[in-house]
Each structure stands twice: as structure tokens, then as C-alpha cells.
C-alpha atoms as a PDB file:
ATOM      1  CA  UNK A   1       0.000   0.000   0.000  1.00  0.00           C
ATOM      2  CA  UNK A   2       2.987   2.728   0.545  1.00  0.00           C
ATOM      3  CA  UNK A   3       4.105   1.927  -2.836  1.00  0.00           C
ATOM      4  CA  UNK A   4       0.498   2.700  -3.805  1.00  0.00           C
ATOM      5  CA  UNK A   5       0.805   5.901  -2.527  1.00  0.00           C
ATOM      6  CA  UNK A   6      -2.704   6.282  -1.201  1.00  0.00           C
ATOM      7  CA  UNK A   7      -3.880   8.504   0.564  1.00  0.00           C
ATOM      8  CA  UNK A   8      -7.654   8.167   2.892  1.00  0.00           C
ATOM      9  CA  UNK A   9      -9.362  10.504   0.361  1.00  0.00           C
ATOM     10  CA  UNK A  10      -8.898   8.206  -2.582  1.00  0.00           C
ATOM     11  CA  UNK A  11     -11.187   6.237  -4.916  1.00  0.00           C
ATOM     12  CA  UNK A  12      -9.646   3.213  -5.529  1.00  0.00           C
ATOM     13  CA  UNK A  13     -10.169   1.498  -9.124  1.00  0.00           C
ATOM     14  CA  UNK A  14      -9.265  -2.537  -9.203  1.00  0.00           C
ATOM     15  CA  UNK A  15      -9.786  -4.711 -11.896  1.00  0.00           C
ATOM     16  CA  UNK A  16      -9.929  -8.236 -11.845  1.00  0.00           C
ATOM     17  CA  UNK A  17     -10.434  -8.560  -7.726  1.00  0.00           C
ATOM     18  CA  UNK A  18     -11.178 -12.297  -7.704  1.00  0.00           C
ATOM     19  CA  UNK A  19     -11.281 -13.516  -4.497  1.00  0.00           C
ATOM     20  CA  UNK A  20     -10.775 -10.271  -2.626  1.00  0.00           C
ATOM     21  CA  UNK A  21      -7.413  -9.976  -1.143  1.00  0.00           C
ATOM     22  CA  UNK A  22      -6.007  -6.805  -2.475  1.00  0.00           C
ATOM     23  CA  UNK A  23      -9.879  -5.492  -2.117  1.00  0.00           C
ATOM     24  CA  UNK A  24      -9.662  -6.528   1.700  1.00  0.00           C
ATOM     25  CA  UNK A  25      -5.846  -4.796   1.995  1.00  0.00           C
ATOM     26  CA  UNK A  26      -7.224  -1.731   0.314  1.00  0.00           C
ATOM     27  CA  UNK A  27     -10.800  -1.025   1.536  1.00  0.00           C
ATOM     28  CA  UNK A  28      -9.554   0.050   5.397  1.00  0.00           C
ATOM     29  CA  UNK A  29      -6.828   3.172   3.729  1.00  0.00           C
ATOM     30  CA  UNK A  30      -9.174   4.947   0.950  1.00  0.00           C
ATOM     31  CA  UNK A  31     -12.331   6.175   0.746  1.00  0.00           C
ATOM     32  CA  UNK A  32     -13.974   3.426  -1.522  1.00  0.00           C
ATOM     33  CA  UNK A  33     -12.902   0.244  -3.617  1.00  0.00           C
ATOM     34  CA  UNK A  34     -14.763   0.069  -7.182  1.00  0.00           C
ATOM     35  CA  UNK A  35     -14.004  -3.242  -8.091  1.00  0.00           C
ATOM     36  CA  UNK A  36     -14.785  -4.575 -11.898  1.00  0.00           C
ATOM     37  CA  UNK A  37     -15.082  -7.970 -12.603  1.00  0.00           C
ATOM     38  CA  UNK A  38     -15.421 -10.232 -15.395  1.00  0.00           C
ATOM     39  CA  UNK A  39     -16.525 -13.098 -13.775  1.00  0.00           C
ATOM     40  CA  UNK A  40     -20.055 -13.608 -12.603  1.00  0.00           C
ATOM     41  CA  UNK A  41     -19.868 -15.702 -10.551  1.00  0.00           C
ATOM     42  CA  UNK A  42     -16.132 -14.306  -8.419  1.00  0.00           C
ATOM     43  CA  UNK A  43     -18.459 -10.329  -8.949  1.00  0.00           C
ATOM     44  CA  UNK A  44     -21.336 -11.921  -6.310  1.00  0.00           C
ATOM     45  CA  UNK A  45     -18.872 -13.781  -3.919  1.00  0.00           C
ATOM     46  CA  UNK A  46     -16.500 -10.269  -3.844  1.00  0.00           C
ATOM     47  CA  UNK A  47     -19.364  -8.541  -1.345  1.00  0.00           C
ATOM     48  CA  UNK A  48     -19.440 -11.709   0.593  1.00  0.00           C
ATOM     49  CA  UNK A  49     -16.397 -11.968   1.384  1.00  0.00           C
ATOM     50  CA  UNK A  50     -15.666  -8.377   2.805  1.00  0.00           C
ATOM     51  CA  UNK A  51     -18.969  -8.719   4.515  1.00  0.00           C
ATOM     52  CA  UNK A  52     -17.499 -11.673   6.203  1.00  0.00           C
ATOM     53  CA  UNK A  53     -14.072 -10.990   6.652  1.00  0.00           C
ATOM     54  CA  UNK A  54     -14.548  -7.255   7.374  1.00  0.00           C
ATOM     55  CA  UNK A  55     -18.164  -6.099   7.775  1.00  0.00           C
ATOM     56  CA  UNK A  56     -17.063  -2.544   8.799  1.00  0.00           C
ATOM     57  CA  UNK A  57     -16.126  -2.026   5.702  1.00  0.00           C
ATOM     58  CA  UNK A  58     -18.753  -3.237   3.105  1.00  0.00           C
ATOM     59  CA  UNK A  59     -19.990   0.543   2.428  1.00  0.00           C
ATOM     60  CA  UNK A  60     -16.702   1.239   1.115  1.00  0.00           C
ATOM     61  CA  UNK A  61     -17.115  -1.496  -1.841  1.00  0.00           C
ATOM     62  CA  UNK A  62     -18.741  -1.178  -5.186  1.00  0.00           C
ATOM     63  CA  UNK A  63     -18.171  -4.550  -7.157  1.00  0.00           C
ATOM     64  CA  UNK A  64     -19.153  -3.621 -11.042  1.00  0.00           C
ATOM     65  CA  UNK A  65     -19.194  -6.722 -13.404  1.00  0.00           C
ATOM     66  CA  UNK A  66     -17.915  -5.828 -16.543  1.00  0.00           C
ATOM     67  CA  UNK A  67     -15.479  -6.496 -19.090  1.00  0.00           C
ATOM     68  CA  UNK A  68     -12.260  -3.781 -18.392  1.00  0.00           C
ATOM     69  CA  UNK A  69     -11.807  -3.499 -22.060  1.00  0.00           C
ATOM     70  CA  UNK A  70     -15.273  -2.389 -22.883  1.00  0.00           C
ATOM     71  CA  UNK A  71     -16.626  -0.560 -19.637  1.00  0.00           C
ATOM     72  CA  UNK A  72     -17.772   3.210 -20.653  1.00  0.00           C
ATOM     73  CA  UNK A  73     -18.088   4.552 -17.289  1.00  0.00           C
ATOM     74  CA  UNK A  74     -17.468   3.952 -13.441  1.00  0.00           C
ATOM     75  CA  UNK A  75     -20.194   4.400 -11.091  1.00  0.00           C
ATOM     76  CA  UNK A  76     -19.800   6.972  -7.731  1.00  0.00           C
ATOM     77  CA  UNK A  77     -16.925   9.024  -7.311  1.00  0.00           C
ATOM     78  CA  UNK A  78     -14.609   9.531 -10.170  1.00  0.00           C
ATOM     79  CA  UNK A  79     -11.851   6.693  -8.990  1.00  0.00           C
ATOM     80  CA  UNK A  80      -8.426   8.781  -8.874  1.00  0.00           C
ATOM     81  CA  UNK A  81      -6.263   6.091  -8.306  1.00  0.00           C
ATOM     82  CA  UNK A  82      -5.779   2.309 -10.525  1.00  0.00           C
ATOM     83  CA  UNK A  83      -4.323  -0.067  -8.027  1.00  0.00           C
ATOM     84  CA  UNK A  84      -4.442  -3.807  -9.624  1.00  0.00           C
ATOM     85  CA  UNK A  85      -3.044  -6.814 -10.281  1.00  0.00           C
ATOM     86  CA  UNK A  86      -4.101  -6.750 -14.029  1.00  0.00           C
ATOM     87  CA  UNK A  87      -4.673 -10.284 -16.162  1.00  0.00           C
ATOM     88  CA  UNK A  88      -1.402 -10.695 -17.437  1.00  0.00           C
ATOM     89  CA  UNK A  89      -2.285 -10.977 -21.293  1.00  0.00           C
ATOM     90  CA  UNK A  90      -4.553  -8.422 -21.476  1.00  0.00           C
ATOM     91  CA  UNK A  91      -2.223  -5.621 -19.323  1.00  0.00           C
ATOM     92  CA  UNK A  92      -1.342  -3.384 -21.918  1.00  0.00           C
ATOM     93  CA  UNK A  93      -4.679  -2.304 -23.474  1.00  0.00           C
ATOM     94  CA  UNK A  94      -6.630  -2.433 -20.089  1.00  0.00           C
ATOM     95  CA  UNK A  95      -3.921   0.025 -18.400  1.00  0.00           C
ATOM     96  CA  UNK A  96      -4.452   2.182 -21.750  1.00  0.00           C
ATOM     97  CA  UNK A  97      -8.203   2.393 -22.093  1.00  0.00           C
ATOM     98  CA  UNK A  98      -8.791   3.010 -18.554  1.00  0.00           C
ATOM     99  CA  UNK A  99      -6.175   5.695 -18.396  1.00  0.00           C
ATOM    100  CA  UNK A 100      -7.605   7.838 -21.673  1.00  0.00           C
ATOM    101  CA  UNK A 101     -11.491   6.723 -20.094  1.00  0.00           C
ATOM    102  CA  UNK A 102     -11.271   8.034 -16.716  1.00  0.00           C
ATOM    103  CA  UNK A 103      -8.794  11.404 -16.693  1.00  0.00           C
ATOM    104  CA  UNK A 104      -9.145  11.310 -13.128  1.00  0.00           C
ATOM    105  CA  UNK A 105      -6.978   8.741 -12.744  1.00  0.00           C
ATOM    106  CA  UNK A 106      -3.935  10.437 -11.069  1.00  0.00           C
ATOM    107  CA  UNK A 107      -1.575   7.136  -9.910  1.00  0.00           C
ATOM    108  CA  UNK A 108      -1.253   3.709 -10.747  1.00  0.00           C
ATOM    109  CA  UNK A 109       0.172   0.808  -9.390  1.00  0.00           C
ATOM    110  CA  UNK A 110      -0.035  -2.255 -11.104  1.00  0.00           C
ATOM    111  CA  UNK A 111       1.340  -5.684 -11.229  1.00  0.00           C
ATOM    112  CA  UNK A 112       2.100  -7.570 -14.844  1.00  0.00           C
ATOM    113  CA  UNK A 113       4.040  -9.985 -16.130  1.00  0.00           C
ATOM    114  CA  UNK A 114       7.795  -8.953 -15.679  1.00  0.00           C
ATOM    115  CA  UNK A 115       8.536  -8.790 -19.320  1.00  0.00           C
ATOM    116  CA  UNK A 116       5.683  -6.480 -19.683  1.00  0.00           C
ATOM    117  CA  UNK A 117       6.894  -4.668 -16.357  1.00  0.00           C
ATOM    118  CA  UNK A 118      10.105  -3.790 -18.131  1.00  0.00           C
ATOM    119  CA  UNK A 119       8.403  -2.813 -22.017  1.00  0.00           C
ATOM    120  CA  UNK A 120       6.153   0.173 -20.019  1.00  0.00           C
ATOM    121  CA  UNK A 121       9.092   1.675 -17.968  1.00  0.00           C
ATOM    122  CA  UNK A 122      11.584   1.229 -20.564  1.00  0.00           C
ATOM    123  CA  UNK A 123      13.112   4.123 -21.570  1.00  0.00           C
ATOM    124  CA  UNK A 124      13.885   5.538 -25.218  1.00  0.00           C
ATOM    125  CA  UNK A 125      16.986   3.793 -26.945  1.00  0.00           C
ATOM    126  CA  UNK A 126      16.932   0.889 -24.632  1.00  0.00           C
ATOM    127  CA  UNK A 127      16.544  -2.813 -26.351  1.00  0.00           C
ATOM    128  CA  UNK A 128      12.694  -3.444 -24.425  1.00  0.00           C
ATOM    129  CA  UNK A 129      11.241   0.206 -25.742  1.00  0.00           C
ATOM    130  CA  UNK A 130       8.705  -0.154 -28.022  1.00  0.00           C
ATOM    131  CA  UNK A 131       4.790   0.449 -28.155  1.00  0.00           C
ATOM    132  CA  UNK A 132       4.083   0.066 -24.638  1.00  0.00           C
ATOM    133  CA  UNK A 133       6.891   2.470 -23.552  1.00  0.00           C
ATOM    134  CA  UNK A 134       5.493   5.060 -25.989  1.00  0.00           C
ATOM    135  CA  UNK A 135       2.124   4.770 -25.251  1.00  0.00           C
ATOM    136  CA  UNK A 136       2.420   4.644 -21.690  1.00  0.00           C
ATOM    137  CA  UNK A 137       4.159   7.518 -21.091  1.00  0.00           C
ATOM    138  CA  UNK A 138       1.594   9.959 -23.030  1.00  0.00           C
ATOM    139  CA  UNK A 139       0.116   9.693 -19.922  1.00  0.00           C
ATOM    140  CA  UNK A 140       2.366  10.055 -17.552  1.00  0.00           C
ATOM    141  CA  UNK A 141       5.823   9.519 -16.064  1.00  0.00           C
ATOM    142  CA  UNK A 142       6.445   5.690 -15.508  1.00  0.00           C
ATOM    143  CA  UNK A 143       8.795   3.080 -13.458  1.00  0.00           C
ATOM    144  CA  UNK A 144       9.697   0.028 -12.439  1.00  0.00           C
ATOM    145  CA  UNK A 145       8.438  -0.131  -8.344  1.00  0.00           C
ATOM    146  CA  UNK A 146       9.109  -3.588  -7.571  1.00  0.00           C
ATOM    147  CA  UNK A 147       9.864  -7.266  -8.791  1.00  0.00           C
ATOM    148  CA  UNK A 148       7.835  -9.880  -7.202  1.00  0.00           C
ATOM    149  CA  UNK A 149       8.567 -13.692  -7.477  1.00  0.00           C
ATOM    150  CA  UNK A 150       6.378 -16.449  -8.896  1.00  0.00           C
ATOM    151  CA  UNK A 151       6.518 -18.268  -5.237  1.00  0.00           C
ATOM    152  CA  UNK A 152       4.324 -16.031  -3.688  1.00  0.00           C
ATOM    153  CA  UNK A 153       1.422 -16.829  -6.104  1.00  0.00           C
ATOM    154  CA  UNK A 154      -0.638 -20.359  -5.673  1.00  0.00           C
ATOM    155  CA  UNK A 155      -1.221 -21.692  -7.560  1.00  0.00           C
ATOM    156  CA  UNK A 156       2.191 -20.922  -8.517  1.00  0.00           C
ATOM    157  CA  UNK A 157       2.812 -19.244 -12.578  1.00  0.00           C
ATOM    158  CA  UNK A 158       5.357 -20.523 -15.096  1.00  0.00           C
ATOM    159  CA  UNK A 159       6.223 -16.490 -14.979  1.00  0.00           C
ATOM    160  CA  UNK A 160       8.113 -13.628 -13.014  1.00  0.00           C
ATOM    161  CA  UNK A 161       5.789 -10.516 -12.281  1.00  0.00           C
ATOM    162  CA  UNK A 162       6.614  -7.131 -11.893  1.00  0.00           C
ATOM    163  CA  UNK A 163       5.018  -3.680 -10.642  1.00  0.00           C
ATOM    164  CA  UNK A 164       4.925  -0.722 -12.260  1.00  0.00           C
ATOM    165  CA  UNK A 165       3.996   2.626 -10.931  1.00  0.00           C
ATOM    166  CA  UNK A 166       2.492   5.494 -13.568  1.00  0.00           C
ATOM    167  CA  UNK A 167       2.143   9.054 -12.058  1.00  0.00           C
ATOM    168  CA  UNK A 168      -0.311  10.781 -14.451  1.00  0.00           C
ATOM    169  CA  UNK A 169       1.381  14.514 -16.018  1.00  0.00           C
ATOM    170  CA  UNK A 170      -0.407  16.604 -19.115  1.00  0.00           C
ATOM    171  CA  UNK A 171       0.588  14.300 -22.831  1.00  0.00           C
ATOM    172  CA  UNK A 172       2.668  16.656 -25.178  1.00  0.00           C
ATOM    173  CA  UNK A 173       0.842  18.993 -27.792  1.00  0.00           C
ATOM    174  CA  UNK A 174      -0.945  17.451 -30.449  1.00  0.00           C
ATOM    175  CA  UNK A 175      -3.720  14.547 -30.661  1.00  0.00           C
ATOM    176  CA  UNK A 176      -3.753  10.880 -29.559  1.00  0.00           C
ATOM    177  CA  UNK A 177      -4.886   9.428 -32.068  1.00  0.00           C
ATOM    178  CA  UNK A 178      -2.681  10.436 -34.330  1.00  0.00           C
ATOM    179  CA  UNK A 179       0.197  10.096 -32.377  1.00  0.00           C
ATOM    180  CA  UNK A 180      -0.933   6.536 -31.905  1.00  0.00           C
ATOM    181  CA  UNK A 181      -0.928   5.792 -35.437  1.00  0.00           C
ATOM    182  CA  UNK A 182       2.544   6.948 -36.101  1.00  0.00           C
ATOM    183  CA  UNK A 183       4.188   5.040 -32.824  1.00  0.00           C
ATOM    184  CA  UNK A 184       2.222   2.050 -34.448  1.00  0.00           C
ATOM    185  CA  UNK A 185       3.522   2.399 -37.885  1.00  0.00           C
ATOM    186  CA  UNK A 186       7.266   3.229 -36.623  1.00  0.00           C
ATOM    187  CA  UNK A 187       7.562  -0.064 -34.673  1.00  0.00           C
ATOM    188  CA  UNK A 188       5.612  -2.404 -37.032  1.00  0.00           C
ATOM    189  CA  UNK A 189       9.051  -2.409 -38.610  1.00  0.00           C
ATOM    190  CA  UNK A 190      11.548  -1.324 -36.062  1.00  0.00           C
ATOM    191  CA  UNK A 191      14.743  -2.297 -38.041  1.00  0.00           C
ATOM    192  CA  UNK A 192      14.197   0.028 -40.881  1.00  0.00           C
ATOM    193  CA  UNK A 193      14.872   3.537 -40.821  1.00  0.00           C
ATOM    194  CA  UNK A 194      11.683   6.165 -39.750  1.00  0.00           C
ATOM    195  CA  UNK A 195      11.726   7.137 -43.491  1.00  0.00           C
ATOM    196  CA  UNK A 196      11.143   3.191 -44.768  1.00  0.00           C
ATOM    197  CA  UNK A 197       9.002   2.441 -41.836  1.00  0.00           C
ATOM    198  CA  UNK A 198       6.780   5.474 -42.304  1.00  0.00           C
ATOM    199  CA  UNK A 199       6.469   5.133 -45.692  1.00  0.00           C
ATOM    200  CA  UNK A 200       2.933   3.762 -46.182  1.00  0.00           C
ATOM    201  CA  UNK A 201       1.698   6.262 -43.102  1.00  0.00           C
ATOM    202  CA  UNK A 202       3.053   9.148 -45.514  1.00  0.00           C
ATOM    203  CA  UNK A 203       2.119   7.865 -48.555  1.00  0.00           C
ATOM    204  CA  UNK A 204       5.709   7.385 -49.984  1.00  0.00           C
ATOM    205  CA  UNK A 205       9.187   6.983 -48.639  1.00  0.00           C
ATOM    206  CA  UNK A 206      10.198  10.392 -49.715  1.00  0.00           C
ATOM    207  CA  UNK A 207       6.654  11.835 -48.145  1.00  0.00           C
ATOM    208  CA  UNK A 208       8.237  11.004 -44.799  1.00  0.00           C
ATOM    209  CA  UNK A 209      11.520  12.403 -45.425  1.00  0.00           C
ATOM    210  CA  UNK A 210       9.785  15.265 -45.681  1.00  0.00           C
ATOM    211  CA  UNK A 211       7.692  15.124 -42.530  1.00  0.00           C
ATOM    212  CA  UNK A 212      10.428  13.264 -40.581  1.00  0.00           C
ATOM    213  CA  UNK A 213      12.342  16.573 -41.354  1.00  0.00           C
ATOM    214  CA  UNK A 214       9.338  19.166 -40.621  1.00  0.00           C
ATOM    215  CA  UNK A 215       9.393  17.533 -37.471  1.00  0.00           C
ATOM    216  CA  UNK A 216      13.147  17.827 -36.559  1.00  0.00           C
ATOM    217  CA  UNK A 217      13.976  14.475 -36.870  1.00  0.00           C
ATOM    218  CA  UNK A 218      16.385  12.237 -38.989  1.00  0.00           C
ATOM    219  CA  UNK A 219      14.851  10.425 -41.312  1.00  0.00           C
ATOM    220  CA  UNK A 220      17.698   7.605 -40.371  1.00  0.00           C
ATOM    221  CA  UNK A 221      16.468   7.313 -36.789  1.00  0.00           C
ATOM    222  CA  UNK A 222      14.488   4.363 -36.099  1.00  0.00           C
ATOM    223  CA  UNK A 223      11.514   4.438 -33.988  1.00  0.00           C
ATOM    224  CA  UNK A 224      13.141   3.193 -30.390  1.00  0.00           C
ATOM    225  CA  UNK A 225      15.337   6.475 -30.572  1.00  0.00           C
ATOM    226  CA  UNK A 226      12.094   8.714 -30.257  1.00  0.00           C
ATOM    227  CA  UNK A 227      10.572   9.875 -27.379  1.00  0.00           C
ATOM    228  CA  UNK A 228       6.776  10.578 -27.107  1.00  0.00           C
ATOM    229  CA  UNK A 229       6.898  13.938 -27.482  1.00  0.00           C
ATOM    230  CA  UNK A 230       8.548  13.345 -30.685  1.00  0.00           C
ATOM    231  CA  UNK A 231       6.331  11.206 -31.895  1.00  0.00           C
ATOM    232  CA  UNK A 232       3.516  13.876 -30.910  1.00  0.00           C
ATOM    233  CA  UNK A 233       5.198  16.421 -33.202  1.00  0.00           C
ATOM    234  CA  UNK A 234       5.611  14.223 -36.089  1.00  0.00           C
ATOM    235  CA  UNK A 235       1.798  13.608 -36.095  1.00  0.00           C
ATOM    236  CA  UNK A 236       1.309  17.104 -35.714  1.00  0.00           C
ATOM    237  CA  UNK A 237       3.586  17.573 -39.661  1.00  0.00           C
ATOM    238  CA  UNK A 238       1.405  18.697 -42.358  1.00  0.00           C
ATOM    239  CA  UNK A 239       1.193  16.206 -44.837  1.00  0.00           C
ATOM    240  CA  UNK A 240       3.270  16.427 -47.911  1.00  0.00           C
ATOM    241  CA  UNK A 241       1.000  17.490 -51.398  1.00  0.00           C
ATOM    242  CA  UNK A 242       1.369  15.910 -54.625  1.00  0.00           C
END
């Protein structure tokens, strides 16, 4: 919980409780647990379990059973903080979606597989930056806060897991979407040069030379050596005319 950072005011967001023992370590520090869950059947045993284990504290939970991935809003209080241990092959794109859904979202702490741990805190020019990195870090500033071991899980996982901690900070000028689509089209090759790998986003090889140059950067670069607020520029380039 101090790695959390939380604070008594806070609305907690977890996703993917199961059977309720991060809810139970969280619900007696914040304010209120919003917990979503997939499952139907682990979403109607969640209340009875706090109600059992800690009966004080069953105000404090709202248990909402939906898919992560697809949820459009949170009931209550906007949450402010994203503390979860998140399924391990959907991570990426639950962290994302929930972080451009609910701008409230100040902090996260969350625990992935330690692979995926090290591809969102990696930093630019390093050999694990890539899409995650990039993506991540248009919302906020983002790190490494723990390594935890496979033994303390049981039923035990063939994998190593990880935390990572994301501390939310205004995304560089220019839009998301299109910044998206660029860090997607620069590391769908990420051996070849910006200017081959952004060819068919330009329109031609030589159409991003030209915005690759607009934007300040060398068309010989290849995707891992940008940071997001390069990529944010580059989306910003006016297009090149026939």
C-alpha cells in the first residue's frame, strides 16, 4: 500500500479482484474500492467476502461486473487512483483504455508480467522500448516499483511478475490518435529507418523524409530512438501534397 501511494481521500479502481485480497488490503486506507469484474460468478462472492471478513467495511465497496476493455463509465466518485493486479495478457490495453477513459486517474500501481513490467518503464533507446513504452508515457511519467517472485502466487505461474507505478502529467501537444498511429507504424518495422518504416503512413518513402524533417527528426532514426513527445510532433507535420 505505501508503494500505492494512497492517501484516505482516494477512490480506488481494481480490476480483476477475484477472491478479494487486495480489495480486503485496500478497503480500510481509501475512501472506496470500485471493483470490476469479469466473472459472474467471483463479482457476487466479492461482497461476501468483505462482509465476512470485514463487515465494517462493506460501504466502502462497489463490485461492477464488466469487461475492463469495454466498460464506458465507473459508477460513484470519479476513482483517482488504478491499483491492480491486471490479467497478465490483457495488461497493456486495459492500463491504456482506462487511463484515456477516466482522466481522473492520477496514480497507478499495477502488477504484470515482468517482461511487460520492463516494455512500459523502458526508456527511449533501450533494447525493451517499443509500443508500450510510448504509449504509456503519453500519460504520464512511468517506473519500475518492484519485482515480485512467482513463489508467492498459488497456484504458482510458469512467470516472473513485476510492478509498475504510472504518475499521471499533461501528454505533449498534439492529438492521440494520431500520435498513436505513427508510434504504431514506426515499430511495425523497427529495423528500418523512420523514413522506410513510415512510408505507407506518408504515402511514400520520400513523403516522410519530408515530414520526418518538418518535425526535426532524422529520417535515419528508427523508432526506439524517439521519445513521445517526438512522436507527438511528427503527427502534428502537415502532410506532404502531390
Amino acid at each position: 500500500m505505501r508503494t500505492a501511494d494512497l492517501v484516505p481521500e482516494d477512490v480506488v479502481l481494481e480490476v480483476g479482484p477475484g477472491l478479494g485480497s487486495l480489495t480486503l488490503g485496500l478497503l480500510p486506507v481509501v475512501d472506496r474500492v470500485v471493483a470490476v469484474e469479469i466473472d459472474p460468478r467471483l463479482a457476487a462472492l466479492l461482497p461476501e467476502t468483505v462482509a465476512a471478513r470485514r463487515p465494517d467495511l462493506t460501504g466502502r465497496l462497489t463490485v461492477v461486473e464488466a469487461d475492463a476493455l469495454r466498460i464506458r463509465e465507473i459508477p460513484g466518485p470519479p476513482p483517482t487512483a488504478l491499483v491492480a493486479n491486471l490479467p497478465y495478457n490483457i495488461a497493456v490495453p486495459v492500463l491504456l483504455t482506462l487511463l484515456e477513459l477516466l482522466p481522473t486517474l492520477d496514480r497507478a500501481l499495477v502488477l504484470v508480467q515482468a517482461e511487460v513490467a520492463e516494455r512500459l518503464a523502458a526508456a527511449p533507446g533501450s533494447p525493451a522500448y517499443g509500443v508500450p513504452s510510448v504509449k504509456a508515457a503519453w500519460y504520464g511519467e512511468v517506473r519500475r516499483a518492484g519485482a515480485v517472485g512467482r513463489t508467492v502466487f498459488w497456484p504458482q505461474p510458469n512467470v516472473d511478475s513485476g510492478l509498475v507505478a504510472l504518475v499521471r502529467r499533461p501528454p505533449p501537444p498534439g492529438d492521440r490518435r494520431a500520435t498513436f498511429d505513427v508510434i504504431d507504424a514506426a515499430f511495425a518495422s523497427r529495423r528500418k529507418s523512420l523514413r522506410a518504416g513510415l512510408a505507407r503512413w506518408a504515402g511514400s518513402p520520400a513523403a516522410a523524409e519530408a515530414r520526418l524533417r518538418a518535425a526535426g527528426i532524422d529520417p535515419a532514426a528508427r523508432g526506439e530512438q524517439l521519445t513521445v513527445t517526438d512522436f507527438a510532433r511528427l503527427a502534428a507535420t502537415e502532410p506532404v501534397g502531390p
